[in-house]
Protein backbone atom coordinates (compact mmCIF):
# COMPACT_ATOMS: atom_id res chain seq x y z
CA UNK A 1 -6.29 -26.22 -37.63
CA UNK A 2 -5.01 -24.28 -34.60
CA UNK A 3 -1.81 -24.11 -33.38
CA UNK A 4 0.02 -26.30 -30.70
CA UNK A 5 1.52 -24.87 -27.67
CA UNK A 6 1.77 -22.49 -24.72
CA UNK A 7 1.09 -19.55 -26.88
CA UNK A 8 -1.78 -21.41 -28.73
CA UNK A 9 -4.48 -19.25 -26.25
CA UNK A 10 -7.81 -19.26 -26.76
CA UNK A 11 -10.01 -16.13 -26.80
CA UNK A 12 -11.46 -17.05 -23.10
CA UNK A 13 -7.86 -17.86 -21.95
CA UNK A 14 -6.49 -14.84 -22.96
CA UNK A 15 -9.39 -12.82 -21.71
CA UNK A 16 -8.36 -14.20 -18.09
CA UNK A 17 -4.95 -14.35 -18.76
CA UNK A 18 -4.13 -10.05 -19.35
CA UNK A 19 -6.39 -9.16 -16.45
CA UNK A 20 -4.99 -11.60 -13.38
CA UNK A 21 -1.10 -10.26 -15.09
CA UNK A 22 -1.63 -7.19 -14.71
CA UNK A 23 -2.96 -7.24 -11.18
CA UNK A 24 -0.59 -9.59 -10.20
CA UNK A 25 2.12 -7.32 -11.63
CA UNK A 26 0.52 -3.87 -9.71
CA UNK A 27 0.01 -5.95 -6.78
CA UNK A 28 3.54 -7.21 -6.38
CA UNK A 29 5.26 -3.22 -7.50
CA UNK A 30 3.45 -2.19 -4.50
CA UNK A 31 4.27 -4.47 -1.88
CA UNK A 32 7.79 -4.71 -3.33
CA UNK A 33 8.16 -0.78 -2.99
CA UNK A 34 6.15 -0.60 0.59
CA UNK A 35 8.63 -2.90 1.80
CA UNK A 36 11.81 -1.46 0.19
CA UNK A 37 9.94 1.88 1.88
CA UNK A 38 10.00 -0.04 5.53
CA UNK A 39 13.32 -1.89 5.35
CA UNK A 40 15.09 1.69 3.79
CA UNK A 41 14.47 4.94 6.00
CA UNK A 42 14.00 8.04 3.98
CA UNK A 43 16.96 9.87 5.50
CA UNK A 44 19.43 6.87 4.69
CA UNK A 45 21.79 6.30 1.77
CA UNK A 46 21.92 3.05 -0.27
CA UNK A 47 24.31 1.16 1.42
CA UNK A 48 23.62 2.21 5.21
CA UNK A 49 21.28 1.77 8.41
CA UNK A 50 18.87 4.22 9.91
CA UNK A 51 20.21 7.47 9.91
CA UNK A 52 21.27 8.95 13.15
CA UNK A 53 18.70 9.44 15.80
CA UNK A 54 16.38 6.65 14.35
CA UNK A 55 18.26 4.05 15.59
CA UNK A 56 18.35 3.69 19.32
CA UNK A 57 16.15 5.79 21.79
CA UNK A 58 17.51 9.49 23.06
CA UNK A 59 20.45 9.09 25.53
CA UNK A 60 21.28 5.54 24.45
CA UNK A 61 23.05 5.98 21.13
CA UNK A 62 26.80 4.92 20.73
CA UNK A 63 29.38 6.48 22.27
CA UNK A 64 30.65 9.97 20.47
CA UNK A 65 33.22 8.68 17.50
CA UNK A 66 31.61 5.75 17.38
CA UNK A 67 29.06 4.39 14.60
CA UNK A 68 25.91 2.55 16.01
CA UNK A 69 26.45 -1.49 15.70
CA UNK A 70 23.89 -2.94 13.26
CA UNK A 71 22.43 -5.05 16.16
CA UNK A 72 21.61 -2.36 18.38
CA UNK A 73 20.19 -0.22 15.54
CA UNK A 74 17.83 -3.23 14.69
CA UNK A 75 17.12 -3.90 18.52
CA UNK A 76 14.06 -2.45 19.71
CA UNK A 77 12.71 -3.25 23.30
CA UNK A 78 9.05 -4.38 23.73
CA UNK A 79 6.34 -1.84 23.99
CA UNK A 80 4.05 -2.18 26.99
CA UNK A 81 1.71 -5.34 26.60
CA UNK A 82 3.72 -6.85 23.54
CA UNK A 83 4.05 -10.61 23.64
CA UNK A 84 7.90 -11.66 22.91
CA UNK A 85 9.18 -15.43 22.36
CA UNK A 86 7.43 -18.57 21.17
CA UNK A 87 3.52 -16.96 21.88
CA UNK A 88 4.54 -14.20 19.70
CA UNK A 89 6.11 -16.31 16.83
CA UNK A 90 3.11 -18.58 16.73
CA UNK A 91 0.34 -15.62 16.62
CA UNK A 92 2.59 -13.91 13.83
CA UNK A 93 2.67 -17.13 12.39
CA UNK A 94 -0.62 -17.96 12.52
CA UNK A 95 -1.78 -14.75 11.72
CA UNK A 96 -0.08 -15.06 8.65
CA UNK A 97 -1.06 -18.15 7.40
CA UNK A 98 -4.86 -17.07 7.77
CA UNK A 99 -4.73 -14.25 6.31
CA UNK A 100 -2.81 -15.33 3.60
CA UNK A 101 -5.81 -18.61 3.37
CA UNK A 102 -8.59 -15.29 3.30
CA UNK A 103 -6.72 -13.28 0.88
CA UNK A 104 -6.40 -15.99 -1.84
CA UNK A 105 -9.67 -16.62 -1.12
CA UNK A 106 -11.14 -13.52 -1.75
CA UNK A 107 -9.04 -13.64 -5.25
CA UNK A 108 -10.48 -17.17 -5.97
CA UNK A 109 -13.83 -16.11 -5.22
CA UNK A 110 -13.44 -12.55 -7.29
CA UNK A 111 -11.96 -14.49 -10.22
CA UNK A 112 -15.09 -16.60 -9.93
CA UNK A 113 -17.66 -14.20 -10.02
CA UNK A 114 -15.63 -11.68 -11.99
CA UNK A 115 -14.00 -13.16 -14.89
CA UNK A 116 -14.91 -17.09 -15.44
CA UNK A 117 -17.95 -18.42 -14.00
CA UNK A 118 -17.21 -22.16 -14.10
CA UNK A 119 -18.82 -24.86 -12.88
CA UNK A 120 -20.55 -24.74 -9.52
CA UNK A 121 -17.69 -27.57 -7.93
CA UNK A 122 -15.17 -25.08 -8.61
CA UNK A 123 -15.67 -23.12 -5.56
CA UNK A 124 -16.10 -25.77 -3.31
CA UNK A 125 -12.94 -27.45 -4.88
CA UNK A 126 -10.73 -24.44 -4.41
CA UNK A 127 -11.91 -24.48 -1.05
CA UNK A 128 -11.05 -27.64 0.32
CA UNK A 129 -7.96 -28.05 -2.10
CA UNK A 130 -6.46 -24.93 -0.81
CA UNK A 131 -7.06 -25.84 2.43
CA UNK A 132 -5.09 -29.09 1.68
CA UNK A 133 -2.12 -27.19 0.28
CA UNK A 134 -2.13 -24.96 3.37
CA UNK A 135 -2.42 -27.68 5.73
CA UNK A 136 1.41 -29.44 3.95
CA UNK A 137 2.65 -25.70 3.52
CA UNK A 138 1.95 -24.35 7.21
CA UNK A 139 4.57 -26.63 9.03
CA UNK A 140 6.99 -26.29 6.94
CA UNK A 141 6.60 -22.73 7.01
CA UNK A 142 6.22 -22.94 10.89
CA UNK A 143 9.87 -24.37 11.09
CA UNK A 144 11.46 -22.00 9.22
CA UNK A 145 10.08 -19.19 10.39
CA UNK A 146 11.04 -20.58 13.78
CA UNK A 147 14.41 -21.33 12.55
CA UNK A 148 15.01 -17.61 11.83
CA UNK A 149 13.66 -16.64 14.84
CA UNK A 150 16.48 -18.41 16.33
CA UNK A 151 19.14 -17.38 14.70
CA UNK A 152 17.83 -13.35 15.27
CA UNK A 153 18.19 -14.75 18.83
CA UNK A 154 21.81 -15.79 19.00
């Protein structure tokens, strides 16, 4: 008689299970340090900004005495031929929803091929019911992306 419950795994399960964990869990550490490693500058202690010079272009620092105000070390103008406004919200945004649709997937598709080769409506059900979830998630994710957009703004 086997066991009831969540830890009552078959042999399959748990041969899927340990393998998507871990990668999940080595996949996550590194995106969590890269941006800890892009939000922190090297030169900068815990609980401050950019060091000096990182900030603001040469020549347009804060006066001498003076620390640089969060907002202008955070400011950065445009580079020549950047978009700014709504047009560059909605390609970031839609940039990110599709390649957040192509990454999972490629990790559908991998776990497919790779660990559990199911039946053949699996694909095309991951397909379309991703899609589905994307197409409920993308507004909503539109809005509040364009809600903190605003408030950077102000």
């Amino acid at each position: 008689m086997a066991p009831d419950g969540i830890l009552a795994l078959t042999t399959a399960d748990r041969q899927a299970l340990i393998p998507m964990s871990a990668g999940y869990l080595i996949l996550m550490s590194a995106l969590g340090f890269g941006l800890r490693r892009l939000y922190r500058p090297r030169g900068a202690p815990p609980g401050q900004g950019a060091p000096p010079g990182q900030g603001a272009p040469p020549g347009q620092g804060a006066p001498p005495g003076q620390g640089e105000q969060p907002e202008q070390a955070r400011a950065t103008p445009p580079g020549p031929g950047q978009r700014t406004g709504r047009a560059a919200l909605a390609k970031r945004i839609a940039g990110t929803v599709i390649g957040g649709y192509l990454l999972l997937m490629a990790v559908i598709v991998a776990y497919y091929f790779g660990v559990a080769r199911v039946g053949s409506g699996f694909l095309e059900s991951a397909l379309t019911g991703t899609a589905l979830l994307l197409g409920l998630a993308a507004p909503v994710f539109a809005a509040l992306s364009w809600l903190a957009w605003r408030r950077d703004r102000s």
